[in-house]
C-alpha atoms as a PDB file:
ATOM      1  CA  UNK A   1       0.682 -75.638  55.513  1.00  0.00           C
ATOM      2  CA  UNK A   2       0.213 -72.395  54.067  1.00  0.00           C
ATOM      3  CA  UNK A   3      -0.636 -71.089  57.451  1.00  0.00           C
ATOM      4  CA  UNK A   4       3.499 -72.433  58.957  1.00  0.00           C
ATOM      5  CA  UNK A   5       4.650 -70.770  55.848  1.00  0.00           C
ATOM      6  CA  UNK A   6       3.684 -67.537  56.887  1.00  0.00           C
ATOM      7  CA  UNK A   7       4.355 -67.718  60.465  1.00  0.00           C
ATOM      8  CA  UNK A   8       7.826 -69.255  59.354  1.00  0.00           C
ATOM      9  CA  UNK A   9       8.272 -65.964  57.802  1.00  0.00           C
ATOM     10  CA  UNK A  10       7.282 -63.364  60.285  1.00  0.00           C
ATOM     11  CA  UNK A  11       9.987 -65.268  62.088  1.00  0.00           C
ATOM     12  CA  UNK A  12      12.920 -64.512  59.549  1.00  0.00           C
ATOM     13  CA  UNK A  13      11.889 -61.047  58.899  1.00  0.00           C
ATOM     14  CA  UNK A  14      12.247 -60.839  62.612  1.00  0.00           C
ATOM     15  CA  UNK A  15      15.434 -62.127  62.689  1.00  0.00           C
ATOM     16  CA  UNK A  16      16.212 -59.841  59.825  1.00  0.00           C
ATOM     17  CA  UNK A  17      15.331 -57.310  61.705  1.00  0.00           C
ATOM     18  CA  UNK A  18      16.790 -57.665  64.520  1.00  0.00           C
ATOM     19  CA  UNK A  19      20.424 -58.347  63.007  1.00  0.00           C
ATOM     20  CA  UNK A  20      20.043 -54.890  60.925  1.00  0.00           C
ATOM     21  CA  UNK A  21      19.135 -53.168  63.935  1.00  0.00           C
ATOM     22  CA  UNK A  22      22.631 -53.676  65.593  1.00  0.00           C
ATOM     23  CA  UNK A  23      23.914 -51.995  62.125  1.00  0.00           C
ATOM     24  CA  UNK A  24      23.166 -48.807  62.841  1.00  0.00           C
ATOM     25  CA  UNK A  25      25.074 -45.685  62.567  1.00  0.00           C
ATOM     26  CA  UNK A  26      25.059 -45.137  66.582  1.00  0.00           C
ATOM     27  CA  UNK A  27      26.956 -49.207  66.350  1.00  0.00           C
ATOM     28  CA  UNK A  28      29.559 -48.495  63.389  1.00  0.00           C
ATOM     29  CA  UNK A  29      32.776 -49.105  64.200  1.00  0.00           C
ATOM     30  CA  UNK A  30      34.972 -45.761  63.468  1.00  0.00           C
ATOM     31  CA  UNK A  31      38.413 -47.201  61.858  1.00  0.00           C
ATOM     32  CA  UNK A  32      41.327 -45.545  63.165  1.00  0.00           C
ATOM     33  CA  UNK A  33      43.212 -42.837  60.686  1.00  0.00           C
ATOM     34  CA  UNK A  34      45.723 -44.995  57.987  1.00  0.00           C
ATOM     35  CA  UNK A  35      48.092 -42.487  59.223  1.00  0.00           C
ATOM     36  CA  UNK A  36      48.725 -43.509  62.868  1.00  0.00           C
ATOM     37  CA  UNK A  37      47.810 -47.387  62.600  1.00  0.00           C
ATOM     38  CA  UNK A  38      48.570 -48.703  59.069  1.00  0.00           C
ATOM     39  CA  UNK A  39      51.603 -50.039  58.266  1.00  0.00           C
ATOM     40  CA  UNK A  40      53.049 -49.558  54.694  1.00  0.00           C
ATOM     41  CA  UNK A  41      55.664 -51.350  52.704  1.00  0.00           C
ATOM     42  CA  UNK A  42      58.369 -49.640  50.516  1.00  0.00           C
ATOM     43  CA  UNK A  43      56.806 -47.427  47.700  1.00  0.00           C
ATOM     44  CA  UNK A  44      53.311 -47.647  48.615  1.00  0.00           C
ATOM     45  CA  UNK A  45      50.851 -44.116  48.423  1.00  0.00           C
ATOM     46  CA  UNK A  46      51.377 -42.841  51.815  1.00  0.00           C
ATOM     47  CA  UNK A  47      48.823 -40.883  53.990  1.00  0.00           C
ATOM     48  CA  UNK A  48      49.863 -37.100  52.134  1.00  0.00           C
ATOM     49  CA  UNK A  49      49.166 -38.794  48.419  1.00  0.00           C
ATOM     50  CA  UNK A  50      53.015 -39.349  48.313  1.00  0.00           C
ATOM     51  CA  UNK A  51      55.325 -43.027  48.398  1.00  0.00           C
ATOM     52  CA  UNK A  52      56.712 -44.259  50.925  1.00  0.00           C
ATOM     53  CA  UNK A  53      60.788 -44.355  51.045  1.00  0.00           C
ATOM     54  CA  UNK A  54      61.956 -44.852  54.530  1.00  0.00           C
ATOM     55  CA  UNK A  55      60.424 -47.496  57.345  1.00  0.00           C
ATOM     56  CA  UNK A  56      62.696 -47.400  60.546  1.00  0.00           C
ATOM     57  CA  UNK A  57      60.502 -50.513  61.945  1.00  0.00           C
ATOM     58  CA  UNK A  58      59.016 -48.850  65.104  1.00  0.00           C
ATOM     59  CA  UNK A  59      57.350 -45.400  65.859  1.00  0.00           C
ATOM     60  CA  UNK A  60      59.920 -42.824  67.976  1.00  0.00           C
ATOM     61  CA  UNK A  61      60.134 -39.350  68.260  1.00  0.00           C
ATOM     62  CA  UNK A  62      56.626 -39.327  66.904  1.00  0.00           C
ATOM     63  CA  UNK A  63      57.253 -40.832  63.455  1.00  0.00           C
ATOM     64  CA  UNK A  64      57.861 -44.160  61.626  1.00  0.00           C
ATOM     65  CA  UNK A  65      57.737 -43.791  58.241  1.00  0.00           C
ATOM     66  CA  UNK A  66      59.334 -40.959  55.561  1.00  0.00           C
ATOM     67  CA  UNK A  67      57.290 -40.128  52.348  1.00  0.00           C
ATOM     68  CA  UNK A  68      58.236 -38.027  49.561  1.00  0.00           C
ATOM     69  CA  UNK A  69      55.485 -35.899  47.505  1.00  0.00           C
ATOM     70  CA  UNK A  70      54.212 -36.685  44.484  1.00  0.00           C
ATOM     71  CA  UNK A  71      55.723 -35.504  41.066  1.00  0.00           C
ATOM     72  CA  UNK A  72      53.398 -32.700  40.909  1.00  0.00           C
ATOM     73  CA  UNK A  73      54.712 -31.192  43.736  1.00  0.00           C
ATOM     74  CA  UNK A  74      58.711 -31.256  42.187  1.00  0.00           C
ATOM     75  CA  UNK A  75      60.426 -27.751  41.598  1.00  0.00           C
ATOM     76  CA  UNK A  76      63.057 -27.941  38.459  1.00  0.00           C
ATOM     77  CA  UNK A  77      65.870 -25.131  38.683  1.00  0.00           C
ATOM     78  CA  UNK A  78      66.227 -24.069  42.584  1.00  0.00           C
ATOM     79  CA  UNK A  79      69.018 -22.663  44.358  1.00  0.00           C
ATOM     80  CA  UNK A  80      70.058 -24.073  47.987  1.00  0.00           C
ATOM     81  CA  UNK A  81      70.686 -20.679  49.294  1.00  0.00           C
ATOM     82  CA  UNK A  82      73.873 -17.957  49.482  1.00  0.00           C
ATOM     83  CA  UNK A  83      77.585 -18.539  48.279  1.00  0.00           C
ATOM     84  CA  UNK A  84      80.179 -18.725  51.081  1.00  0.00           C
ATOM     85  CA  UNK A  85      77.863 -18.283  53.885  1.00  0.00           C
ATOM     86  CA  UNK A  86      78.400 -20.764  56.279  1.00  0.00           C
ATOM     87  CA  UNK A  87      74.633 -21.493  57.950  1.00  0.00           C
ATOM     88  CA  UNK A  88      75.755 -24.554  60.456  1.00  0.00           C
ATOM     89  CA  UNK A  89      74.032 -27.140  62.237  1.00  0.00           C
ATOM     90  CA  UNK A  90      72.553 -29.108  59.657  1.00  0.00           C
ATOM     91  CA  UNK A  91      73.056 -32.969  59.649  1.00  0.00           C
ATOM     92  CA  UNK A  92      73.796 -35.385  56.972  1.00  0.00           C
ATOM     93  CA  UNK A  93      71.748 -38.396  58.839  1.00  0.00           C
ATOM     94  CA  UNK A  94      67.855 -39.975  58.423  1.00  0.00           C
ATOM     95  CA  UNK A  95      66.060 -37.767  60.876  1.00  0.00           C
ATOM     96  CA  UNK A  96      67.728 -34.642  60.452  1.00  0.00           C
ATOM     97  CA  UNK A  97      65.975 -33.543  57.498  1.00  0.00           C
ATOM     98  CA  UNK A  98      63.574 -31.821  59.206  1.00  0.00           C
ATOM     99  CA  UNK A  99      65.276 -29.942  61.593  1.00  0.00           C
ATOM    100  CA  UNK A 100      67.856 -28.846  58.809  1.00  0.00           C
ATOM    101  CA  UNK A 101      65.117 -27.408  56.852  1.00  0.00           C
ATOM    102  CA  UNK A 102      63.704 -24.863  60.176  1.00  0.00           C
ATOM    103  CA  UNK A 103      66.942 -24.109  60.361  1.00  0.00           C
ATOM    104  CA  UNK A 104      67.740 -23.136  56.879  1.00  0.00           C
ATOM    105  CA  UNK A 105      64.123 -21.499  56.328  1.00  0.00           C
ATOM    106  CA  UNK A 106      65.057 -19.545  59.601  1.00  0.00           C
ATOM    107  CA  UNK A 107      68.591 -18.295  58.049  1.00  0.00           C
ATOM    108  CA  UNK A 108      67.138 -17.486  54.698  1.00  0.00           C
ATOM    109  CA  UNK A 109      64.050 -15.451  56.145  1.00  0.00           C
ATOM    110  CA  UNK A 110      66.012 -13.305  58.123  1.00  0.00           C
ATOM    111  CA  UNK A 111      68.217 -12.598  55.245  1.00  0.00           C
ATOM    112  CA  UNK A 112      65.227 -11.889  53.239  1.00  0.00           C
ATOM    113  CA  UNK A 113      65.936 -14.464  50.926  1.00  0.00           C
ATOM    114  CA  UNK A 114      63.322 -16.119  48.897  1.00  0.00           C
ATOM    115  CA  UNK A 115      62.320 -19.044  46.585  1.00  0.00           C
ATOM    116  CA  UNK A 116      65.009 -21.493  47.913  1.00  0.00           C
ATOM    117  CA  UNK A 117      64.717 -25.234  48.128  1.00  0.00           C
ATOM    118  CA  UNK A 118      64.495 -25.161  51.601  1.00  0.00           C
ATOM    119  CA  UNK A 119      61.904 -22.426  51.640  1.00  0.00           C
ATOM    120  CA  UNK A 120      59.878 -24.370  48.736  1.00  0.00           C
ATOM    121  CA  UNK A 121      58.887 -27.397  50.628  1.00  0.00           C
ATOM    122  CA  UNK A 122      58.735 -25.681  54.514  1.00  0.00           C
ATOM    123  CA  UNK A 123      55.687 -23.829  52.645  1.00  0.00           C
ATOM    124  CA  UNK A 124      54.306 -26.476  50.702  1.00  0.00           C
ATOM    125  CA  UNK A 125      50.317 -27.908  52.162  1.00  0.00           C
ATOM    126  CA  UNK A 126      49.355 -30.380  50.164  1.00  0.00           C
ATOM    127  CA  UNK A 127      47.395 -33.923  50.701  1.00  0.00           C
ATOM    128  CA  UNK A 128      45.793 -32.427  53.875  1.00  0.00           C
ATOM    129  CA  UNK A 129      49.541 -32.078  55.747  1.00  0.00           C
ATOM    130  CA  UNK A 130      51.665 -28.572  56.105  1.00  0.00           C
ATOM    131  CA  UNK A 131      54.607 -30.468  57.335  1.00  0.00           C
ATOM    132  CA  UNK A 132      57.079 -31.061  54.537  1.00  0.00           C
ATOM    133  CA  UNK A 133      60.619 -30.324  54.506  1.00  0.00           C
ATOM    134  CA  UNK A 134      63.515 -31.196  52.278  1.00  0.00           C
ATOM    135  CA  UNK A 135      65.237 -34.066  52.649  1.00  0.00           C
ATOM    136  CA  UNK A 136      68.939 -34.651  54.688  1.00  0.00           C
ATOM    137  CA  UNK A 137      71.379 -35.896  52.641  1.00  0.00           C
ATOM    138  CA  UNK A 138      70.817 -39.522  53.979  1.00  0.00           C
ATOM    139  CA  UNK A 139      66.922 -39.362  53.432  1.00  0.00           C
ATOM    140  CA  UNK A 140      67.353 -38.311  49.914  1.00  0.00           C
ATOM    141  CA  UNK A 141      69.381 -41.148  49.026  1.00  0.00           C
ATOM    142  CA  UNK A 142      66.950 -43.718  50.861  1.00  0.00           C
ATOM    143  CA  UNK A 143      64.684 -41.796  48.237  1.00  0.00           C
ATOM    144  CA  UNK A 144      67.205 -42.890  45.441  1.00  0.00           C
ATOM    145  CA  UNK A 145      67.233 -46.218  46.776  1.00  0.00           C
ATOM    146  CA  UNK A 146      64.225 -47.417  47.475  1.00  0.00           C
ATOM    147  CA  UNK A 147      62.270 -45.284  44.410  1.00  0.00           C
ATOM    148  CA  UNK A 148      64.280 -44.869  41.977  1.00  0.00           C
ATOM    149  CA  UNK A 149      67.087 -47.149  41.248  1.00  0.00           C
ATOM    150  CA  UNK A 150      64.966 -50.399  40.500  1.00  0.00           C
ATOM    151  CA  UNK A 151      66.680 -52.397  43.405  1.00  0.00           C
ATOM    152  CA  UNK A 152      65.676 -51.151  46.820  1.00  0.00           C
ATOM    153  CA  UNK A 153      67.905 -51.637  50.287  1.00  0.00           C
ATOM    154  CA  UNK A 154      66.622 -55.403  50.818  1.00  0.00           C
ATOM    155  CA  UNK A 155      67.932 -56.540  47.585  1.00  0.00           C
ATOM    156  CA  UNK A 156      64.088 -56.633  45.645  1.00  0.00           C
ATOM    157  CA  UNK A 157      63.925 -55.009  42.265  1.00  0.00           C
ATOM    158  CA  UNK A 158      60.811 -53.319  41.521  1.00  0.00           C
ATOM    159  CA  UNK A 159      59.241 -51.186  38.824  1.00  0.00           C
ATOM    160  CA  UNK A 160      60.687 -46.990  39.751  1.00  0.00           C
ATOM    161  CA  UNK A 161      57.694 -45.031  41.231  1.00  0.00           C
ATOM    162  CA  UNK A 162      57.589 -40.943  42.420  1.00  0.00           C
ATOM    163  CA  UNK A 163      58.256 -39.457  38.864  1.00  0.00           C
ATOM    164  CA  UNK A 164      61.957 -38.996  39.626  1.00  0.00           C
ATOM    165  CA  UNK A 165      64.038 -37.411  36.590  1.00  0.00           C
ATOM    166  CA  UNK A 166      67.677 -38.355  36.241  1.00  0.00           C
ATOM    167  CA  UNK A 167      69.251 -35.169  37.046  1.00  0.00           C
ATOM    168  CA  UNK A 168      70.143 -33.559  40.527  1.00  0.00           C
ATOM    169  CA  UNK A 169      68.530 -33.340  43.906  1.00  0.00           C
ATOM    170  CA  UNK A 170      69.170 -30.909  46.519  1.00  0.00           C
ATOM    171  CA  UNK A 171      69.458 -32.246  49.988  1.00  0.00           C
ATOM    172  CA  UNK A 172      69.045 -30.374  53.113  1.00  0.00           C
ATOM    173  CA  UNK A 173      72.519 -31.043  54.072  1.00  0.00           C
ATOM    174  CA  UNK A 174      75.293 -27.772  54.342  1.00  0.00           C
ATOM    175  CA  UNK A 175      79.004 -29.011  53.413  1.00  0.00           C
ATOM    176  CA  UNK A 176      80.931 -25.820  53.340  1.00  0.00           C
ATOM    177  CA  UNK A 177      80.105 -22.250  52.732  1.00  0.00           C
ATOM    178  CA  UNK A 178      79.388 -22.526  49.411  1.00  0.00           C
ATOM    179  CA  UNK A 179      78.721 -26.225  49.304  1.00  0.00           C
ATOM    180  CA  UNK A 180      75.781 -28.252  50.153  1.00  0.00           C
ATOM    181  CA  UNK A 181      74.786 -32.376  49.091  1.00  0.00           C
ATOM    182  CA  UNK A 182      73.052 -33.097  46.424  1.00  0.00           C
ATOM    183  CA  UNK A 183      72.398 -36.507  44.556  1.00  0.00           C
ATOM    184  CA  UNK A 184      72.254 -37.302  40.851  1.00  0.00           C
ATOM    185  CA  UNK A 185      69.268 -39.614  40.725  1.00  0.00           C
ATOM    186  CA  UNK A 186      70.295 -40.860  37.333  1.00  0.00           C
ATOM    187  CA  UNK A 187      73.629 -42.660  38.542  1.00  0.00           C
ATOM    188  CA  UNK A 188      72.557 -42.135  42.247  1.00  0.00           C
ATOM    189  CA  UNK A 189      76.204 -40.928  43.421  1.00  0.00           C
ATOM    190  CA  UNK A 190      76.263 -38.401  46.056  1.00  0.00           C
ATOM    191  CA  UNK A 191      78.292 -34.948  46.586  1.00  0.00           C
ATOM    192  CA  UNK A 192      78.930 -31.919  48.808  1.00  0.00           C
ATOM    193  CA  UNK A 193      81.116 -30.486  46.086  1.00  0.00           C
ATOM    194  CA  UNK A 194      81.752 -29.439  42.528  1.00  0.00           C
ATOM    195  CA  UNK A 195      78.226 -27.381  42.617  1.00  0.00           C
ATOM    196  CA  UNK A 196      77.926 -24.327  44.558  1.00  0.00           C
ATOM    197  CA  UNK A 197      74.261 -23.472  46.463  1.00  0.00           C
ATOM    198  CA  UNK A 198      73.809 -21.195  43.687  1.00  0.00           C
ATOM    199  CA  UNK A 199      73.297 -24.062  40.969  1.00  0.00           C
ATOM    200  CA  UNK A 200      69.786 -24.800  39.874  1.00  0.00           C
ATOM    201  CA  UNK A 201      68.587 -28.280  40.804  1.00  0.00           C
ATOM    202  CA  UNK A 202      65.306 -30.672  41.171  1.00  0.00           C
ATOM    203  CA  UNK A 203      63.585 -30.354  44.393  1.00  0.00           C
ATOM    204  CA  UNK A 204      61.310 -32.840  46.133  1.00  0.00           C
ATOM    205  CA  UNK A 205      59.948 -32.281  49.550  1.00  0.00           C
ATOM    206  CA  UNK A 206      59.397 -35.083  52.272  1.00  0.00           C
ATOM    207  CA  UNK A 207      57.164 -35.686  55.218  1.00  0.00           C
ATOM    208  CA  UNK A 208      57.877 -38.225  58.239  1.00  0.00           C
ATOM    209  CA  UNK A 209      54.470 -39.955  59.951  1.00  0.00           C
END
């Protein structure tokens, strides 16, 4: 009896053995990054450390998702840029955001202008990415929307997330010469006028995965 015992035992730790074996670190299966395969829902932490705003359903032109940085990252009192220049070919819709911003950053460098909103978040590395921008007028409001106002653009309240102050966001979007968008994230109205690109608002860059 005793003798089965321990032969009945060699056996398991053989088994034992065997099963670990196949555990090794040549075997592990290497998940792919969060960034290209997960998918993420409507305020979660994105890939950069930042929440998730934006979800257009499917990945095209290389990106799916739009995430704005974290609080930390927020400037208060930032210009857009120059009165009654007139930069052009900036757009107002979601996906234009960062194209506006190499174009402003462009304008402003060669003008040897410095510390604008634009500027800000083109420079800004953080979470492990270097390629933030600010917003388009549309992507700032889906920002509004779905972080900010408490009901989000399918209809489900939820708890605010991101930090957001009620005051005044720019947005990447020219509206005249001396005009560009902006959004008051207390009220969440939007407007192109009223405030020059000289006034001082919030800033709060944006990355698309």
């Amino acid at each position: 009896m005793k003798r089965s015992k321990i032969i009945l035992g060699i056996l398991i730790l053989s088994v034992m053995a065997l099963v670990l074996s196949g555990c090794g670190e040549g075997n592990l299966v290497t998940l792919p990054p969060l960034e290209e395969n997960d998918t993420y829902a409507l305020g979660d932490i994105g890939p950069a450390g930042g929440y998730i705003f934006y979800d257009k359903g499917s990945s095209s032109d290389g990106w799916r998702y739009l995430e704005a940085a974290p609080v930390s990252t927020e400037w208060t009192g930032k210009q857009w840029g120059s009165n009654w220049i007139w930069i052009g070919g900036t757009g107002t819709g979601i996906g234009t955001g960062q194209n506006n911003t190499t174009i402003i950053v462009n304008w402003l460098n060669s003008h040897s202008e410095t510390g604008k909103a634009a500027q800000l978040c083109y420079a800004l590395n953080y979470g492990g990415h270097s390629d933030w921008f600010l917003p388009s007028r549309d992507e700032l409001n889906k920002m509004w929307v779905n972080l900010k106002s408490g009901i989000d653009e399918n209809g489900a309240h939820y708890d605010p997330v991101g930090g957001f102050a009620g005051y005044y966001y720019w947005s990447s979007s020219e509206f005249t010469a001396n005009y560009a968008w902006y959004q008051d994230f207390y009220y969440g109205y939007q407007s192109g006028t009223y405030y020059s690109k000289f006034n001082t608002f919030r800033v709060r860059a944006v990355r698309a995965f």
